[in-house]
Every structure is written in C-alpha cells, then in structure tokens.
Protein backbone atom coordinates (compact mmCIF):
# COMPACT_ATOMS: atom_id res chain seq x y z
CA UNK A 1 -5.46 389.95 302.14
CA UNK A 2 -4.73 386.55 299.94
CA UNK A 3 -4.33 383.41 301.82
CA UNK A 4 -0.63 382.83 303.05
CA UNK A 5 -0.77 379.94 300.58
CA UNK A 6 -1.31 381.74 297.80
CA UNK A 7 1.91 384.26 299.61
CA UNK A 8 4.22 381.29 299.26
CA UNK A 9 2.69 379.84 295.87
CA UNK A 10 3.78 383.62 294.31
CA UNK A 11 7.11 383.67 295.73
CA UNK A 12 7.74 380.05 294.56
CA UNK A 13 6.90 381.07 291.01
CA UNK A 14 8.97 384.29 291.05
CA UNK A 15 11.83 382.23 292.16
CA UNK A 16 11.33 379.67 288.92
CA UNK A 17 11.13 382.56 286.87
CA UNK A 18 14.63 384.20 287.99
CA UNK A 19 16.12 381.01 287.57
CA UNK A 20 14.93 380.21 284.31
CA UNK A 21 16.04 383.69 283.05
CA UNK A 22 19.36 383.61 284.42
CA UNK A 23 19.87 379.89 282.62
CA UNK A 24 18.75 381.56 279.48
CA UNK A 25 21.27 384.37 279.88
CA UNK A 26 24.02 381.41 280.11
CA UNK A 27 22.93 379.69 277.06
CA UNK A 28 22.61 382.85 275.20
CA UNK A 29 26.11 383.74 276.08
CA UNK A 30 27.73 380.63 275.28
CA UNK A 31 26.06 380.49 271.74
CA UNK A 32 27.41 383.95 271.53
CA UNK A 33 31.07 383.11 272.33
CA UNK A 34 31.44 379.84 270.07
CA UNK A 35 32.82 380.32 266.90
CA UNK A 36 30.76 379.24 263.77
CA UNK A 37 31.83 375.89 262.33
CA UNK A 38 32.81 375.64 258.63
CA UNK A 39 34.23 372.30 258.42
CA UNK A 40 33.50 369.17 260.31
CA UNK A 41 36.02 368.34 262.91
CA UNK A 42 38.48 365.18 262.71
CA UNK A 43 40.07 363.58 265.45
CA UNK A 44 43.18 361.60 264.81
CA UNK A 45 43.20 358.73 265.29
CA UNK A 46 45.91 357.04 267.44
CA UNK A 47 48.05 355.51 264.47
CA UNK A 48 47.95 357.11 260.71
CA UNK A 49 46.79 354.83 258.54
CA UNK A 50 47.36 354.45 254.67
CA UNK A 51 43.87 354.54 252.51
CA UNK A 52 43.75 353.12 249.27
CA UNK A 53 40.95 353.62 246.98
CA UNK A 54 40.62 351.23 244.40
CA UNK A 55 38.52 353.20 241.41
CA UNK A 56 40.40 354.04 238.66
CA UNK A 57 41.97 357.32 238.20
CA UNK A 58 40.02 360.26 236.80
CA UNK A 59 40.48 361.08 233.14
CA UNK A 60 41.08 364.49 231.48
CA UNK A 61 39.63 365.09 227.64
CA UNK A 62 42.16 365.05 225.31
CA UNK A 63 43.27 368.47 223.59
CA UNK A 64 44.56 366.34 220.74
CA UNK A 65 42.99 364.15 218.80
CA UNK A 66 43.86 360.42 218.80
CA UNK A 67 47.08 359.90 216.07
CA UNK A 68 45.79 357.05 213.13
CA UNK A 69 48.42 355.53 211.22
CA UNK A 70 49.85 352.09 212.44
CA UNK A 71 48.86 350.59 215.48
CA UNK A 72 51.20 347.86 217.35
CA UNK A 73 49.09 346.13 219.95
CA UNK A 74 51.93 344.47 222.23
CA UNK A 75 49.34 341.35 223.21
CA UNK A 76 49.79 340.24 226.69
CA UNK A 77 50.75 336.64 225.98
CA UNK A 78 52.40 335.62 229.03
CA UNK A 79 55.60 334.51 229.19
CA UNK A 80 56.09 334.62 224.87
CA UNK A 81 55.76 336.85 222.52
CA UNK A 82 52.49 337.90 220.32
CA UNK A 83 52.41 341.09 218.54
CA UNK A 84 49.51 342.81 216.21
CA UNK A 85 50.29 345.25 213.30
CA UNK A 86 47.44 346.86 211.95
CA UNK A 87 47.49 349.20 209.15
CA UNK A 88 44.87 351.15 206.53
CA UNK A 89 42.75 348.13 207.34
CA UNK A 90 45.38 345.31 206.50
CA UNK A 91 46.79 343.08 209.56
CA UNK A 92 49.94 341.69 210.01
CA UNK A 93 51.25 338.84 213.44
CA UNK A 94 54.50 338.33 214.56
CA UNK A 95 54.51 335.29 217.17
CA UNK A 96 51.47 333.81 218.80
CA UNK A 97 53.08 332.50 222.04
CA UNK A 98 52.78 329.19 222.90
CA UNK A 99 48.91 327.64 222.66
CA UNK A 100 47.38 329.37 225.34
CA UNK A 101 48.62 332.61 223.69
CA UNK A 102 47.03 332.22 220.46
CA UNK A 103 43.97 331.89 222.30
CA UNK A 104 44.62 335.21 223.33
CA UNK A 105 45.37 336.45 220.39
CA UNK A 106 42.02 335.21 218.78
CA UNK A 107 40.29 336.69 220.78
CA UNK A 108 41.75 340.07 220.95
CA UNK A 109 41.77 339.77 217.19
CA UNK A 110 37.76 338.92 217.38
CA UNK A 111 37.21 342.03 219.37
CA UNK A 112 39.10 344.14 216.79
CA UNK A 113 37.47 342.69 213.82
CA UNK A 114 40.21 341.12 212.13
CA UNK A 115 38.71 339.28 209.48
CA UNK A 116 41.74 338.19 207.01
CA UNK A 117 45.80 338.32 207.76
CA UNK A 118 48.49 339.52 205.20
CA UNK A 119 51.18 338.35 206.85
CA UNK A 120 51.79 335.81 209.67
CA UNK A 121 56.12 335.82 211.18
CA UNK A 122 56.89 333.08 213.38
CA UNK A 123 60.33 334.82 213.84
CA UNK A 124 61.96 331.13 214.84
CA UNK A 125 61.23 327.69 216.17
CA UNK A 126 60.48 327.53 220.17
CA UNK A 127 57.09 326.77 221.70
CA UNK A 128 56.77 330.13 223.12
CA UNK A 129 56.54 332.23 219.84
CA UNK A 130 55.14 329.27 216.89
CA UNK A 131 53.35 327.54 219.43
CA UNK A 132 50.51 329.56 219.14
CA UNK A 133 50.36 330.47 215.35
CA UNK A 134 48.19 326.92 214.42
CA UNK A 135 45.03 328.31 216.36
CA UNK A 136 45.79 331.84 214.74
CA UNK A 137 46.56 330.32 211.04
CA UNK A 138 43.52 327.54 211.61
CA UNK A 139 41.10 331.13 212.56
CA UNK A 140 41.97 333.58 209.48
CA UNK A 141 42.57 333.55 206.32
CA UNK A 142 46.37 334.31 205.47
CA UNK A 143 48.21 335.16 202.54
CA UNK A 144 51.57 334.92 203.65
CA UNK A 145 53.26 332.93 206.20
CA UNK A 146 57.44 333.32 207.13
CA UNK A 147 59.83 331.29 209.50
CA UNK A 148 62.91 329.94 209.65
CA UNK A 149 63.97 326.76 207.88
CA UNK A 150 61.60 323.46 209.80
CA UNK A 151 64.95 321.46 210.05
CA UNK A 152 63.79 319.61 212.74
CA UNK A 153 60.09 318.49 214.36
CA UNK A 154 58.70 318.68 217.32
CA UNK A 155 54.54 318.85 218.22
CA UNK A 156 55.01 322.58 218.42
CA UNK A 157 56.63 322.84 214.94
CA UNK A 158 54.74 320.27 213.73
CA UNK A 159 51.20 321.71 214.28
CA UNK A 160 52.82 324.95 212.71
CA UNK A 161 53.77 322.98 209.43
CA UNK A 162 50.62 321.40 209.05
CA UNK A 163 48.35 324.82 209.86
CA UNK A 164 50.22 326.24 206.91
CA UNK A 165 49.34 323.58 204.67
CA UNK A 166 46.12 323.67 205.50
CA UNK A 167 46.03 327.45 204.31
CA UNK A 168 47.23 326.22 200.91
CA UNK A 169 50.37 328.64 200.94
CA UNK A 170 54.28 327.96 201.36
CA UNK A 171 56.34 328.77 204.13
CA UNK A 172 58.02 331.04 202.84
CA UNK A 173 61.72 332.02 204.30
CA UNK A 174 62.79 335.57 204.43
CA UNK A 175 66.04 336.93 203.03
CA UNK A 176 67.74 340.05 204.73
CA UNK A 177 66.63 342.82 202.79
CA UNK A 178 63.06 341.58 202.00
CA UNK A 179 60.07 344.42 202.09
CA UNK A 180 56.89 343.33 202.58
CA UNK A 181 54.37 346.25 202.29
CA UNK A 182 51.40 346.26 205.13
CA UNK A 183 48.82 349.65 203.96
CA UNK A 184 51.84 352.43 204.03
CA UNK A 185 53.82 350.43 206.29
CA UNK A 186 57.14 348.66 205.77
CA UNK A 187 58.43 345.24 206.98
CA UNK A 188 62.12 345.22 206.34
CA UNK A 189 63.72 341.76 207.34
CA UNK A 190 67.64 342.72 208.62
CA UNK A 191 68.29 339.16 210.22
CA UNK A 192 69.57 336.85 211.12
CA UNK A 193 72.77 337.73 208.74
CA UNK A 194 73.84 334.02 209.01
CA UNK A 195 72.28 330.66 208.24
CA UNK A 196 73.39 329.17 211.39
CA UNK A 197 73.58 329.66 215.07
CA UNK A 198 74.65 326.89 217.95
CA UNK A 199 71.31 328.44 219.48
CA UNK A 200 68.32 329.00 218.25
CA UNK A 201 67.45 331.79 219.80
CA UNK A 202 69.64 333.56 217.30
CA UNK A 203 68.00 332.73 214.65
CA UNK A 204 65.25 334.72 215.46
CA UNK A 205 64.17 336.86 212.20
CA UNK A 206 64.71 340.44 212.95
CA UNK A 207 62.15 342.89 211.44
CA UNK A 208 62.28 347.02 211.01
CA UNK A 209 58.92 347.74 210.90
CA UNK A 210 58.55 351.72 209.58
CA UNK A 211 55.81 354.17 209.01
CA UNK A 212 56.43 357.18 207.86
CA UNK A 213 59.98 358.67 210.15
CA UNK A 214 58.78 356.20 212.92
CA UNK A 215 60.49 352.32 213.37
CA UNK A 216 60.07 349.76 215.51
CA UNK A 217 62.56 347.04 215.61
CA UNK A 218 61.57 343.51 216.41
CA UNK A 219 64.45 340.88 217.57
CA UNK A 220 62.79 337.63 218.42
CA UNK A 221 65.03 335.93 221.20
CA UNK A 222 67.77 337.36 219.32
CA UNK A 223 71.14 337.01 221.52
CA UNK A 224 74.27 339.12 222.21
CA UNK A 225 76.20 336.98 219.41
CA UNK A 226 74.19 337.96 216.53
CA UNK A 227 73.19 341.10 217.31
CA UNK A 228 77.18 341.62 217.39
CA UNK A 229 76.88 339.57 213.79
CA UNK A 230 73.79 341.85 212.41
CA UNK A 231 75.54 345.53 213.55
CA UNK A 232 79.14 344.08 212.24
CA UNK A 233 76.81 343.80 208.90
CA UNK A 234 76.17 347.08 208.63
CA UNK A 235 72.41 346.87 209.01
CA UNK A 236 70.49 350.26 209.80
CA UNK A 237 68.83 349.24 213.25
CA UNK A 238 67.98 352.86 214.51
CA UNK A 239 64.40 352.60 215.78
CA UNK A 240 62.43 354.53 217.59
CA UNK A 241 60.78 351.90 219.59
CA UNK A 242 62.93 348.23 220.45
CA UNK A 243 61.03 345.26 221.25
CA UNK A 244 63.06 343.58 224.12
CA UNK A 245 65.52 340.63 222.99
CA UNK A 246 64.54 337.20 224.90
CA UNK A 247 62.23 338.60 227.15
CA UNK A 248 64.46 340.81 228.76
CA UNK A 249 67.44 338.08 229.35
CA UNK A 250 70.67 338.71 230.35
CA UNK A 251 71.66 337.33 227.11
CA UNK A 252 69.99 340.15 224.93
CA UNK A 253 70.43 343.71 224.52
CA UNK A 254 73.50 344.77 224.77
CA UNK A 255 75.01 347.87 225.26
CA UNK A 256 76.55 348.05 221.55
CA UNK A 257 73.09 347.07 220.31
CA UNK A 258 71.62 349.88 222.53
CA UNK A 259 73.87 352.19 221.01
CA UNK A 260 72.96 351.66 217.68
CA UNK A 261 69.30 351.43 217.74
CA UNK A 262 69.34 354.46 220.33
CA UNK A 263 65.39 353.52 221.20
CA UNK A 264 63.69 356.23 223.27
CA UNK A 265 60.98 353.16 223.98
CA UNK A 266 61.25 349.42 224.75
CA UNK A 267 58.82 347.08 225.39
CA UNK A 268 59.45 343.74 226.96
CA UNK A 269 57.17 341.19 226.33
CA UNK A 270 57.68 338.69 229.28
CA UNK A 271 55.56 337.01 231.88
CA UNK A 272 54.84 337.90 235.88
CA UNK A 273 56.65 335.70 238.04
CA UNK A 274 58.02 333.49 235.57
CA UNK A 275 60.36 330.64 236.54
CA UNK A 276 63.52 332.12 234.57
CA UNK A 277 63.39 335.91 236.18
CA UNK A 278 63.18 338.05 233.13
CA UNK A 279 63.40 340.18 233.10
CA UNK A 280 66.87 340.01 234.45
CA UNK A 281 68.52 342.87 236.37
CA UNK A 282 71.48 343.48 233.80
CA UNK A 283 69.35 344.11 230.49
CA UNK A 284 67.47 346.52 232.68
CA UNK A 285 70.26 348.57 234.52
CA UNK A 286 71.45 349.00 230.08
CA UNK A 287 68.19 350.62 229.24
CA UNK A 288 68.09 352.86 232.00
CA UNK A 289 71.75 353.70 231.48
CA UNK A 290 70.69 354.29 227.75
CA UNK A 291 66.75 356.61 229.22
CA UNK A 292 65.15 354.12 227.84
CA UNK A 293 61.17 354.40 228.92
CA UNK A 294 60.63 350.58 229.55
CA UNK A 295 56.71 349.03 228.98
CA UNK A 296 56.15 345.65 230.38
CA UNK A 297 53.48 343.22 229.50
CA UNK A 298 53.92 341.64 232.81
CA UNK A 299 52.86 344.88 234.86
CA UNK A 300 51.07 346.92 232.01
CA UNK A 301 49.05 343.79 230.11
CA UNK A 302 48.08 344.56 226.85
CA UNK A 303 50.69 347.57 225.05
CA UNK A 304 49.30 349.70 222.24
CA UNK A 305 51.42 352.28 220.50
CA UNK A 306 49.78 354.42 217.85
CA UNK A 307 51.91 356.40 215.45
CA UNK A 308 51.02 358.98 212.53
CA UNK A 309 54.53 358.66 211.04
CA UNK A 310 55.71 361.29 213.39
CA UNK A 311 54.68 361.05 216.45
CA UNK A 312 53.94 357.92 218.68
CA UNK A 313 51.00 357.81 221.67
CA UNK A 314 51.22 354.84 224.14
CA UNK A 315 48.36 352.94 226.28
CA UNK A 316 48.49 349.88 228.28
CA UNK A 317 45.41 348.13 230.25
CA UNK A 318 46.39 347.99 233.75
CA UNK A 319 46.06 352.06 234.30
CA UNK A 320 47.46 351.64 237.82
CA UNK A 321 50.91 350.65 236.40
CA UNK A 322 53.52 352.96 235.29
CA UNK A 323 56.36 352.67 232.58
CA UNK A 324 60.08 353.01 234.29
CA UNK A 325 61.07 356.83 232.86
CA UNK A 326 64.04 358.30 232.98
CA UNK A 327 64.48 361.17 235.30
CA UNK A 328 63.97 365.15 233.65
C-alpha cells in the first residue's frame, strides 16, 4: 500500500488536471462562438471631427491628347494685369502690371524660354498695367511696341518711354481695325472708338485676339461708357473667352456688353484682398446671370487656356481652387 502522502499527492494532481481541462473547454468554446474579424473596429469618438488632408488630388491620364495651337497664360500679377500669347513659336504681352509684376513676368517668361517678343500692348497709361513693361522691354528683344498717346509723364510712363527707346523702335499707336499677325493668330484692335475719355481707364486699347473659330477679347480697364461707345460702333465683340474689364469693378462689364460678347469664359485678373474689393459683387451677380464660368487669378494663380482653333482646355496652379460654374 503507497504512503498516505503519496494518496493525497495523486488526488491533488487529479484535481489540477480536471480543472485545467474544464478551463480549456471554456476557452475552446468562446473561440468557437466569436465571430471572425474582417475589419478593424472604430470607436467614435465623442465629437466628429472634420479631416483635411493636404496632398494634392489624384490625377487621371488623359484620353485626349493635350490641344496645341495658341496658348494664353493669364500671369498672376497681383492686383494688374499681365497676359502671355504664345503662338507657332512667336510671343506676344499685353500689360506687365506694375514693377513687381514684370518681375513676374520675367521670370515666367525665363521658364518658358521666351527668347525674343513680337509684340509688346501696354493697353493704356496706369501703373498697374505699363508699370511693369520697362523690366519686360529692358529683358527681350521686341519688334513692336503699342500704347496710347504719352500725353502726360509720370515715373511709371516715363520708364515706359525711355525702355522703348532703348529698343530702338517707335511707339507705335493702334488704329481700330489694325491686324497684327502672331504665328496663325490674329490681333484685331476694336478700341477705344474715340480719342478721348474724362477717364483713362477708357482708353484702354481693346484687342480680339482669334485663332482659328476661337476669340478672346481683351478690354484693359475699359468702363461702362465706352464699351456703350465701342458696341454703338458696331464692332464684332463676340468672343469666346472675355478678359474681365477693371479687374472685375463695378464700373465694367455690363450687361449690354455681356450680351454682345456672349463669353462662355471670363477671367478676372485681380488681386487677393486688395484694398478696392474687386472684384465687386455687381460685375459678378452679371456673369452668373449671363453662365459665365468665372477664373480668378486671385484664387486660381497663374490661368492657362490652350486652344486648337476649336476647342479650348483650361489649367490654373492652385489645383485646390475651383472656377464659379453655372449650374447643369
């Protein structure tokens, strides 16, 4: 007979050994009766929160190719305009903002390659479209250079007279009806139809710029009283796209003028947070009346609209901003 030790050591163990079976039989049953997972779980939390993720959005290849033709680089220039026509190699600038702008423009011109200009439009006399033309005009080499009439000087028109004469070339001023040819592309000059304005704003020169069925139509700071003067003319301002009168002023773009040109673009070359409010709320409520799609330099940046005489394709820089569309 074993010890009564060894009695109490067995029944000890047998014990352990029903009580480590039965806790297997629980853990085997509740690994049975859980439900695989397939997808981590998320609490909520106790507020929603709003995540933004700041890379930019993903792009899709193209089923078409790219359209080649003329290209209109709307420049970002801040509160001025400064615009870029390139075609079949041969360059064309209307406005250069004020200094600071033709800064830009040099440069964006370096990193294209512009070598030489055909044609250089400083469409009238303020600081915020000649003011930048010296730096351009002192940079390239230009052919041709049109304003308005220098009938009076100030540092701004000044430096803009004496950049010309430094190319060697006249100022030359533009009569309505004047083509100037830029690869296949036409510059048509349709204003201003009179000499003189009490403002100089409408004197701006207004330029058709075509390429094959596609215009644009450029209007300086053109105002409401001689864009009433230019359609009363009889001029042909349907375009396609309408640069913005003025920077999007009140003053501009009326709803006659809208009528006429019947744009399905505009672009509004104005500044963010500039110290006169373009652009103003009344020019804007007219172009969505008219489903206009609106670009803006001041939310957009740099605008660049392509066109193969039929067609036109838009980009813009700042690819987290949005033209204003009209509903479908």
């Amino acid at each position: 007979m074993p010890p009564a030790a060894a009695v109490l050591d067995k029944g000890e163990n047998m014990k352990r050994i029903i009580a480590l079976l039965l806790l297997l039989l629980l853990l085997t049953g509740c690994t049975t009766a859980a439900p695989a997972a397939t997808e981590p779980t998320v609490l909520p939390t106790a507020e929603p929160t709003e995540t933004v993720i700041l890379t930019l959005p993903p792009t899709e290849a193209s089923t078409e190719p790219p359209l080649e033709g003329l290209t209109v680089h709307f420049v970002d220039v801040g509160q001025a305009d400064g615009f870029l026509l390139e075609c079949d190699g041969e360059y064309a600038v209307i406005d250069g903002g004020y200094p600071e702008g033709g800064e830009k423009m040099v440069e964006y011109m370096t990193e294209l390659g512009v070598e030489e200009l055909e044609l250089v439009v400083g469409t009238h006399l303020h600081g915020d479209h000649i003011g930048g033309l010296p730096l351009i005009l002192d940079t390239y080499p230009t052919a041709n250079v049109w304003s308005r009439p220098l009938t009076f000087l100030n540092d701004y028109v000044r430096d803009f007279r004496d950049a010309v004469a430094a190319q060697g070339i006249p100022l030359h001023v533009p009569e309505v009806g004047e083509v100037f040819e830029l690869g296949d592309a036409t510059i048509t000059v349709l204003g201003p139809v009179k000499d003189k304005y009490e403002d100089l704003n409408d004197t701006s020169i207004v330029l058709m710029v075509q390429y094959g069925d596609i215009r644009f139509l450029f209007t300086g700071d053109m105002e409401m009283i001689a864009e009433t003067d230019l359609l009363d003319s009889g001029a042909d301002v349907k375009a396609d796209v309408l640069k913005v009168g003025h920077h999007g002023s009140y003053s501009s773009t009326g709803y006659r003028l809208l009528r006429e040109v019947a744009p399905t673009y505009a672009v509004i070359s104005v500044g963010g947070n500039n110290d006169y409010g373009h652009p103003h709320k009344e020019p804007m409520s007219r172009l969505r009346d008219a489903e206009v799609t609106i670009y803006r330099t001041d939310k957009m940046y740099d605008i660049v609209a392509v066109t193969d005489g039929k067609e036109i394709q838009f980009s813009w820089e700042n690819t987290f901003a949005k033209p204003w569309q009209p509903a479908a």
